[in-house]
Each structure stands twice: as C-alpha cells, then as structure tokens.
C-alpha atoms as a PDB file:
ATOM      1  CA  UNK A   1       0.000   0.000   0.000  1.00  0.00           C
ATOM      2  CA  UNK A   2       1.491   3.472  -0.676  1.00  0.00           C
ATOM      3  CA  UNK A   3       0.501   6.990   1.008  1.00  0.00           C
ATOM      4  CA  UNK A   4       0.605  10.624  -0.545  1.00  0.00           C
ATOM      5  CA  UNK A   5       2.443  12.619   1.985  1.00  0.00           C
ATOM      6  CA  UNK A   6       1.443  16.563   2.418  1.00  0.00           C
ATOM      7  CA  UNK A   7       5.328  17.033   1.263  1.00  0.00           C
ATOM      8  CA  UNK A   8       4.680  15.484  -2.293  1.00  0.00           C
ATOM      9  CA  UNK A   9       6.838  12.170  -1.067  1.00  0.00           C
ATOM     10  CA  UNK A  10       5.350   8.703  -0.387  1.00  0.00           C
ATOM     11  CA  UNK A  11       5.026   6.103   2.365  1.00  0.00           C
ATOM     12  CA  UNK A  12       4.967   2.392   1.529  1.00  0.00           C
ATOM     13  CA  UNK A  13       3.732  -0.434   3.473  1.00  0.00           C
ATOM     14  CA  UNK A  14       4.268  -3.859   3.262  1.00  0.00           C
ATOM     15  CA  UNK A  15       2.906  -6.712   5.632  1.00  0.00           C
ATOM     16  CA  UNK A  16       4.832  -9.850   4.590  1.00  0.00           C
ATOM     17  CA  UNK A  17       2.787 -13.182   4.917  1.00  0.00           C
ATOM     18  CA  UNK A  18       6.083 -15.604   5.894  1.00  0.00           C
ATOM     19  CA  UNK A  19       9.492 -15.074   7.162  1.00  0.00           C
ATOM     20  CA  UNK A  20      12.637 -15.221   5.051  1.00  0.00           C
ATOM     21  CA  UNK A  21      14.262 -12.920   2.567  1.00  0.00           C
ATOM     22  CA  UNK A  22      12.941 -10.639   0.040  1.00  0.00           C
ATOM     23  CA  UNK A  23      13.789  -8.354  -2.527  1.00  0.00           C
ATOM     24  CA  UNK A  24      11.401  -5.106  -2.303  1.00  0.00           C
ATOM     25  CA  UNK A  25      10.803  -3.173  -5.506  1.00  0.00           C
ATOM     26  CA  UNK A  26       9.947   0.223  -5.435  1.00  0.00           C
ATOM     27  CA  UNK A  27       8.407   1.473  -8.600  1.00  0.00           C
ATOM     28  CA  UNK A  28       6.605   4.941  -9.740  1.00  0.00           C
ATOM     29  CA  UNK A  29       4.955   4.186 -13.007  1.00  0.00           C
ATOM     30  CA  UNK A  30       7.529   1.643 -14.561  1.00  0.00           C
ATOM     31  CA  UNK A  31      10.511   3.826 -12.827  1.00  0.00           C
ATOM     32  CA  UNK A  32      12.577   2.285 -10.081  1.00  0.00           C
ATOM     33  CA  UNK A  33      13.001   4.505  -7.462  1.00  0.00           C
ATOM     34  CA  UNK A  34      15.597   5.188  -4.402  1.00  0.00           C
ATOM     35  CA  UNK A  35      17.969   2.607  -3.566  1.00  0.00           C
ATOM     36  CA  UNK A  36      15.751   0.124  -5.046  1.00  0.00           C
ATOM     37  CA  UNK A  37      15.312  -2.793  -4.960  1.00  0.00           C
ATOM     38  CA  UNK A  38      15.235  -3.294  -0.981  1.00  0.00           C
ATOM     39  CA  UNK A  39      16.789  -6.313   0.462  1.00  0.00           C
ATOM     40  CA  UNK A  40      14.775  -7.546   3.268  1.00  0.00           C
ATOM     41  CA  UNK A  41      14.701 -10.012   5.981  1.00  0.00           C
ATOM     42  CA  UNK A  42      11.692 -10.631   7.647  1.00  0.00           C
ATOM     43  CA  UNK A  43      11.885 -12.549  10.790  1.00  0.00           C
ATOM     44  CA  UNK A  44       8.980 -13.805  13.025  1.00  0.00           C
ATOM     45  CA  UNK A  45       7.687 -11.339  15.763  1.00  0.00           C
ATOM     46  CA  UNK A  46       9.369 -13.809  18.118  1.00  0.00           C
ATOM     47  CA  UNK A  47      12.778 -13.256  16.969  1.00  0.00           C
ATOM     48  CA  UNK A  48      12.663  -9.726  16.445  1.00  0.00           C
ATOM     49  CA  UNK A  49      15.051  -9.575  19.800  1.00  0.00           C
ATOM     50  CA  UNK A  50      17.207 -12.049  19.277  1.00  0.00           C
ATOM     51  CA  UNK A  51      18.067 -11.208  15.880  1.00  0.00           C
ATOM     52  CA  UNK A  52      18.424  -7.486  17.268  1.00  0.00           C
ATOM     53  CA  UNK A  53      21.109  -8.522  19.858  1.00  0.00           C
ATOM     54  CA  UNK A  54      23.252 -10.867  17.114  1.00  0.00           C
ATOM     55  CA  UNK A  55      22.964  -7.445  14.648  1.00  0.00           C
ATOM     56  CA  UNK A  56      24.598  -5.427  18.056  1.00  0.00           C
ATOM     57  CA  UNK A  57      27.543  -8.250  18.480  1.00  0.00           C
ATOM     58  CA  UNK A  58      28.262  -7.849  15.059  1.00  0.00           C
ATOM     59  CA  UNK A  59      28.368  -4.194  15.431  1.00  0.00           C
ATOM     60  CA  UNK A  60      29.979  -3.710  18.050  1.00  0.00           C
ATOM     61  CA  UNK A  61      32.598  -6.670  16.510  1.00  0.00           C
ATOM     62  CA  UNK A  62      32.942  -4.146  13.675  1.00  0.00           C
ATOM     63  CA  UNK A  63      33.290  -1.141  15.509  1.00  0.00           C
ATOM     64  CA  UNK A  64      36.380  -2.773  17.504  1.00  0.00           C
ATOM     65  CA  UNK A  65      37.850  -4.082  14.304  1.00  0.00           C
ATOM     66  CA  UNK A  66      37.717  -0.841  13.247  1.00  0.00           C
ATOM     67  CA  UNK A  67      39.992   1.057  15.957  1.00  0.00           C
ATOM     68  CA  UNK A  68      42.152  -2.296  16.341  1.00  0.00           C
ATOM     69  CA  UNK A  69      42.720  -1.384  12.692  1.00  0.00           C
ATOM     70  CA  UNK A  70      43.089   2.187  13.463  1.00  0.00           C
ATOM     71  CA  UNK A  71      45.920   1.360  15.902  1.00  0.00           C
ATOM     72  CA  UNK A  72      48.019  -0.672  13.702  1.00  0.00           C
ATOM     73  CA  UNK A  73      47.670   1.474  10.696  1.00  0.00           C
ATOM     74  CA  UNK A  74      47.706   5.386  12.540  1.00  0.00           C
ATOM     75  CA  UNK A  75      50.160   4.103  15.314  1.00  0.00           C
ATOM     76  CA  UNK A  76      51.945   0.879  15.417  1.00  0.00           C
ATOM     77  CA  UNK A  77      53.271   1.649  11.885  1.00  0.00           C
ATOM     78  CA  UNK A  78      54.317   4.856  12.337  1.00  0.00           C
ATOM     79  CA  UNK A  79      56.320   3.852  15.439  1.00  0.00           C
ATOM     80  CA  UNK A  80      58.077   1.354  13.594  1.00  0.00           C
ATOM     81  CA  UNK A  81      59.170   3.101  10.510  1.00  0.00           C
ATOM     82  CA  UNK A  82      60.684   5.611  12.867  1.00  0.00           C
ATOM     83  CA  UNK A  83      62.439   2.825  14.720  1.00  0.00           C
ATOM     84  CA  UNK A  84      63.710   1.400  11.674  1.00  0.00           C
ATOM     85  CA  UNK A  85      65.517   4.344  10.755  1.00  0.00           C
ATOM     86  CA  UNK A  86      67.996   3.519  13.586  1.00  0.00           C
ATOM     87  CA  UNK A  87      66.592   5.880  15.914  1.00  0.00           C
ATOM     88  CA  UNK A  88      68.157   5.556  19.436  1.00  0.00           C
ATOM     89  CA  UNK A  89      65.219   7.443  21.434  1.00  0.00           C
ATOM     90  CA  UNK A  90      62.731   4.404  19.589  1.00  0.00           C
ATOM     91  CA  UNK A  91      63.910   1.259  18.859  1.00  0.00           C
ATOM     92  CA  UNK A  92      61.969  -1.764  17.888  1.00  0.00           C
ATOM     93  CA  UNK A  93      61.896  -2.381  21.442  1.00  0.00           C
ATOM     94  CA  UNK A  94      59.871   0.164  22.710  1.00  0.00           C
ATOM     95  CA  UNK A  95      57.440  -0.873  19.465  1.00  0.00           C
ATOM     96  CA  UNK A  96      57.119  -4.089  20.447  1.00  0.00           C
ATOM     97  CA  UNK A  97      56.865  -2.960  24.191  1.00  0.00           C
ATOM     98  CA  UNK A  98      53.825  -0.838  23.699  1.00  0.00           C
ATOM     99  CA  UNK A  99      52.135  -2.601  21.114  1.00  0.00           C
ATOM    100  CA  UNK A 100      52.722  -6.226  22.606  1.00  0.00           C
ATOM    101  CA  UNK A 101      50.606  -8.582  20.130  1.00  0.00           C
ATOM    102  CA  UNK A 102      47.716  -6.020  18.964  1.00  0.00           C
ATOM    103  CA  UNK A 103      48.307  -7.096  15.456  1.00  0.00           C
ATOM    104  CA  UNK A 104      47.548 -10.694  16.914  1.00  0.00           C
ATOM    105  CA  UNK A 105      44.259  -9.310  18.185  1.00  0.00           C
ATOM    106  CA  UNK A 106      43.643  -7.708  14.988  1.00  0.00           C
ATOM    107  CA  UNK A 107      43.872 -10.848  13.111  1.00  0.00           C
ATOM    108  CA  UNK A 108      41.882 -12.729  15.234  1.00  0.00           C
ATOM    109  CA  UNK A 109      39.098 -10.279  15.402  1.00  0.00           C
ATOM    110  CA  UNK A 110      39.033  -9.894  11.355  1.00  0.00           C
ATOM    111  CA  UNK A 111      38.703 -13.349  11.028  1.00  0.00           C
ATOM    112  CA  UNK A 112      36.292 -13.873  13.924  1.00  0.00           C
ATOM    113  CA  UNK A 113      34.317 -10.934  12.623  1.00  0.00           C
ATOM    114  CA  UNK A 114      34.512 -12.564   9.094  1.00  0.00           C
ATOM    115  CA  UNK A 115      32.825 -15.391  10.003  1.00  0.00           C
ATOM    116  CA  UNK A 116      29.889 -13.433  11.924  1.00  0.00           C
ATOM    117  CA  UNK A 117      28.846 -11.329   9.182  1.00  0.00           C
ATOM    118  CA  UNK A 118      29.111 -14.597   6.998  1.00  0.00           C
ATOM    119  CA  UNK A 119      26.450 -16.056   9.523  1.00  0.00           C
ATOM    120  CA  UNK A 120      24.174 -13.440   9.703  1.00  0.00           C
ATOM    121  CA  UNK A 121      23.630 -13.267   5.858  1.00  0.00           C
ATOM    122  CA  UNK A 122      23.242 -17.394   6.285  1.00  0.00           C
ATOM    123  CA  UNK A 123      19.393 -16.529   7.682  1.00  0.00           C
ATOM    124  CA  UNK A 124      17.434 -18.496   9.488  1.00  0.00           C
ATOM    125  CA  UNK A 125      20.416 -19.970  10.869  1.00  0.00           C
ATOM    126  CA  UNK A 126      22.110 -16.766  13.110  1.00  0.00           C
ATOM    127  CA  UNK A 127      23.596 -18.847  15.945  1.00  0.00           C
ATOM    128  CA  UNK A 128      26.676 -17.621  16.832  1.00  0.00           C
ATOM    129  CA  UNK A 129      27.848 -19.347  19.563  1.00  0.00           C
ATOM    130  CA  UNK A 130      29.409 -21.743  17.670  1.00  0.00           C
ATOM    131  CA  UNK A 131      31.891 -18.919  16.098  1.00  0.00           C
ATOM    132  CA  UNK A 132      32.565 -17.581  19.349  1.00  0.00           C
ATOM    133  CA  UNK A 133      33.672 -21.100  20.731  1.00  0.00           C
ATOM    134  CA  UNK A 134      35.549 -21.941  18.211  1.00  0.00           C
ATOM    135  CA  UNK A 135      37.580 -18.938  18.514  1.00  0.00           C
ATOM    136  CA  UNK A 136      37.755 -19.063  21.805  1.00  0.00           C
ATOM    137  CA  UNK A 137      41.123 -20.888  22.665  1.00  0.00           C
ATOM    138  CA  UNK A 138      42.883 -18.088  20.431  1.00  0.00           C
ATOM    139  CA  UNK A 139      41.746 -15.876  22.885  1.00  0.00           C
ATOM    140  CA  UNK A 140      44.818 -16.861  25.255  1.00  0.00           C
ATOM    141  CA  UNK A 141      46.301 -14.093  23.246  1.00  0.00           C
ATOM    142  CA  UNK A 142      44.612 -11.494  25.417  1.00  0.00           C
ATOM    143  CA  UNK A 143      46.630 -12.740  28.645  1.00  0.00           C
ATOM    144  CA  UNK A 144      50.424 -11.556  27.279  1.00  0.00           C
ATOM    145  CA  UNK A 145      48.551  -8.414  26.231  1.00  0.00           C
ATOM    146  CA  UNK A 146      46.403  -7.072  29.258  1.00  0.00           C
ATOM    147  CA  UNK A 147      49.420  -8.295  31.943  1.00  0.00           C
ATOM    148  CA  UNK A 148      51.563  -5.736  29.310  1.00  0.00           C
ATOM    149  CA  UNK A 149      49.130  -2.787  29.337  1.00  0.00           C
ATOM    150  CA  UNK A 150      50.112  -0.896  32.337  1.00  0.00           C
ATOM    151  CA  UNK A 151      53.958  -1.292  31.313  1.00  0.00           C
ATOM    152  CA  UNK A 152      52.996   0.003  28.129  1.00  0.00           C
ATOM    153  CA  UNK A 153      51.116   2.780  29.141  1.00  0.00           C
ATOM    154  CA  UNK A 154      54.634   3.970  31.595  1.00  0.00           C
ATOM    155  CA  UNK A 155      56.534   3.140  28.291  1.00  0.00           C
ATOM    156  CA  UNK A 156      54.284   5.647  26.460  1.00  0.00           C
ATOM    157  CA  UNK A 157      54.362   7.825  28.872  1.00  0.00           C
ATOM    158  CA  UNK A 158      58.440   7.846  28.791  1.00  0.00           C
ATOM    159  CA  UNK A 159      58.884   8.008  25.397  1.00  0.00           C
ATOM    160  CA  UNK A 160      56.670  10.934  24.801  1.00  0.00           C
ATOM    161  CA  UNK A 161      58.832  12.667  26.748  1.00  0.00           C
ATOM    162  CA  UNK A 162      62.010  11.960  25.005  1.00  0.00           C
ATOM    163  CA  UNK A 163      61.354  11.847  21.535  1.00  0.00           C
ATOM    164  CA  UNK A 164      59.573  14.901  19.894  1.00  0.00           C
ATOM    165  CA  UNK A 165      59.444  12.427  16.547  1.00  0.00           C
ATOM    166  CA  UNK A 166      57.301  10.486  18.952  1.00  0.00           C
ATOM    167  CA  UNK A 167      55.381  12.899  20.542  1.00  0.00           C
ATOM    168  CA  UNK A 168      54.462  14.008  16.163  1.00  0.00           C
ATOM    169  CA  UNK A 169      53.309  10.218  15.776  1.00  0.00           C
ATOM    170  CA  UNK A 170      50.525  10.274  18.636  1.00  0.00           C
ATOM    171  CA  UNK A 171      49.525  13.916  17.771  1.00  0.00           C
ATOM    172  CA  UNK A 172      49.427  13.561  14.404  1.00  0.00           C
ATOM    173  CA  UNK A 173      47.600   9.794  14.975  1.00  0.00           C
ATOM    174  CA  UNK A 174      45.642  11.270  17.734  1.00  0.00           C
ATOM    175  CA  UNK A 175      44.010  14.200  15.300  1.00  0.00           C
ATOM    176  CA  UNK A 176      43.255  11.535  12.583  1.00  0.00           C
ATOM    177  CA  UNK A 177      40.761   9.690  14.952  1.00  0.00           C
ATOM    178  CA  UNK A 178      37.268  10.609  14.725  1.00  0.00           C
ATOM    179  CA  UNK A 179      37.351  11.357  18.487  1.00  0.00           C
ATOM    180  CA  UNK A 180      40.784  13.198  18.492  1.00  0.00           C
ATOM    181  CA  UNK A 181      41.501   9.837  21.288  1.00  0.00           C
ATOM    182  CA  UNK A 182      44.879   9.344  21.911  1.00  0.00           C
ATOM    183  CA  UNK A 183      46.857   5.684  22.013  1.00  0.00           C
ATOM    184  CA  UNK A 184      46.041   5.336  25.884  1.00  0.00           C
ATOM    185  CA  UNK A 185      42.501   5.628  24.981  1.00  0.00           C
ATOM    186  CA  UNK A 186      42.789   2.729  21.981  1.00  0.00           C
ATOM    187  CA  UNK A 187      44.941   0.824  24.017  1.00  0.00           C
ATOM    188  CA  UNK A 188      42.832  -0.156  26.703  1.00  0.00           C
ATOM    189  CA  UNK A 189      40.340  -1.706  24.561  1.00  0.00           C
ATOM    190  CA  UNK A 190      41.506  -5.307  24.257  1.00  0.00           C
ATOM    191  CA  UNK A 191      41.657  -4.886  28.422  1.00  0.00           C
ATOM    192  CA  UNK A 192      37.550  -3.867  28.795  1.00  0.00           C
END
C-alpha cells in the first residue's frame, strides 16, 4: 500500500505473509526509485530480539575491528618506521613494548568478525555461539597483552617525553581519529 504525503513524497507499506528474505521493488509508473530494490529479511515477531542482539555483536565486533585497525595502521606503523631508521630514542623495542601482540588481536578479530557477518547473511540460521567457541582458545592471546598494558602505558608515557618524533606520531595519529583519542585511549580496549 502506498501513502501521498502533504510534502509530495510517499510512504509504503508492506505486511509480509512468511518469514525469510525478500527483494522489495519500489516502482513509480515503470521507474525504479531510491535505492531500489530493498533487500529484506523478515523474521517472526518472536525473533525480532534475538536477531536485534546478534545485529549489536556484530556491530559492536565491527566497531572494535575498526579502531584495532586504526591502531596498527595510525600508530603501530608509524612507530616502527621511525624505529627502523635507527633511531636511538625508539627502537623496535619500545614498538614491540607498547604494542605487545595487537596485530595478533587484529587478526583474530578480522577473522572472527569474518565469520559473523558470513552467519548473519546465512538466515534463518544466526547462531553464533558456535563462532565464538571456536575462537575461543585463540583468545589466550589477550593474557600476554592485558598483563603488558600498564607497562605500556609507563613506556608511552616515557617516550613521549624523550622523543619529539614520537610525541608528532601520537599527535598527528591522535588528530586523525574521529574522536581526536589518543593511544592510551585505543589501548585499553583489548583490556575492557
């Protein structure tokens, strides 16, 4: 059913009979319209929560993907160029010291996020405990990391004070965020 609105656009509505997927197309006279056609999954009123909470893990799996990625790319890499020029105030030490195993983390949570999105598209089947214990022995990854943080953190903290190229990387990272956050701020992630 479609609606006039005052404003000269439409509203559509569309009551589907059974559950599954479906491709909505939007038509005025034999023109496709918008961004159509729609793709659509219809689940039963009794799901509606659960498939709401399995869209949020995935989200939120996403969003920390995201600044993992943000981390290695904006930070970690920076630091090690500079150390790789031979500078005594970095060396690959301090890198490796701050940064511990988050490119680890980032691999596992690519992969682990791969296979989520993978399941939700696989509808009616959106279990995803099964992901989550497969992956979980690889999560004895997070141990070496979280009993490094506070070390790191002092390292940072050192560092920053002794090396103005280093003090460039995490401003210069730091404004490139989309929250202006600074490495402390990423850092702690794996640890919540």
């Amino acid at each position: 059913t479609s609606f006039a609105n005052p404003d000269g656009s439409y509203s559509i509505s569309y009551t589907a009979q059974n559950p599954g997927k479906y491709d909505l197309k939007v038509f005025l006279g034999d023109r496709e319209i918008g961004k159509s056609p729609y793709h659509l999954r219809i689940v039963p009123k009794s799901d509606t929560q659960r498939c709401k909470l399995k869209e949020e893990i995935v989200s939120s799996e996403q969003v920390y993907v995201k600044n993992l990625q943000f981390v290695v790319d904006a930070f970690l890499k920076p630091c090690r160029s500079l150390a790789a020029t031979g500078s005594k105030k970095v060396t690959m030490q301090d890198v490796d010291l701050i940064f511990c195993n988050m490119e680890t983390l980032l691999e596992l949570h690519i992969n682990l996020l791969k296979e989520l999105e993978e399941r939700l598209q696989d509808w009616p089947i959106m279990d995803l405990g099964d992901i989550v214990l497969r992956a979980a022995p690889y999560y004895s990854v997070y141990l070496d990391y979280v009993n490094n943080y506070l070390v790191a953190c002092k390292h940072i903290q050192a560092l920053a004070t002794k090396s103005k190229e280093f003090q460039s990387i995490l401003s210069d990272a730091a404004q490139k965020s989309e929250e202006k956050r600074d490495l402390s701020s990423f850092l702690i992630m794996p640890v919540q």
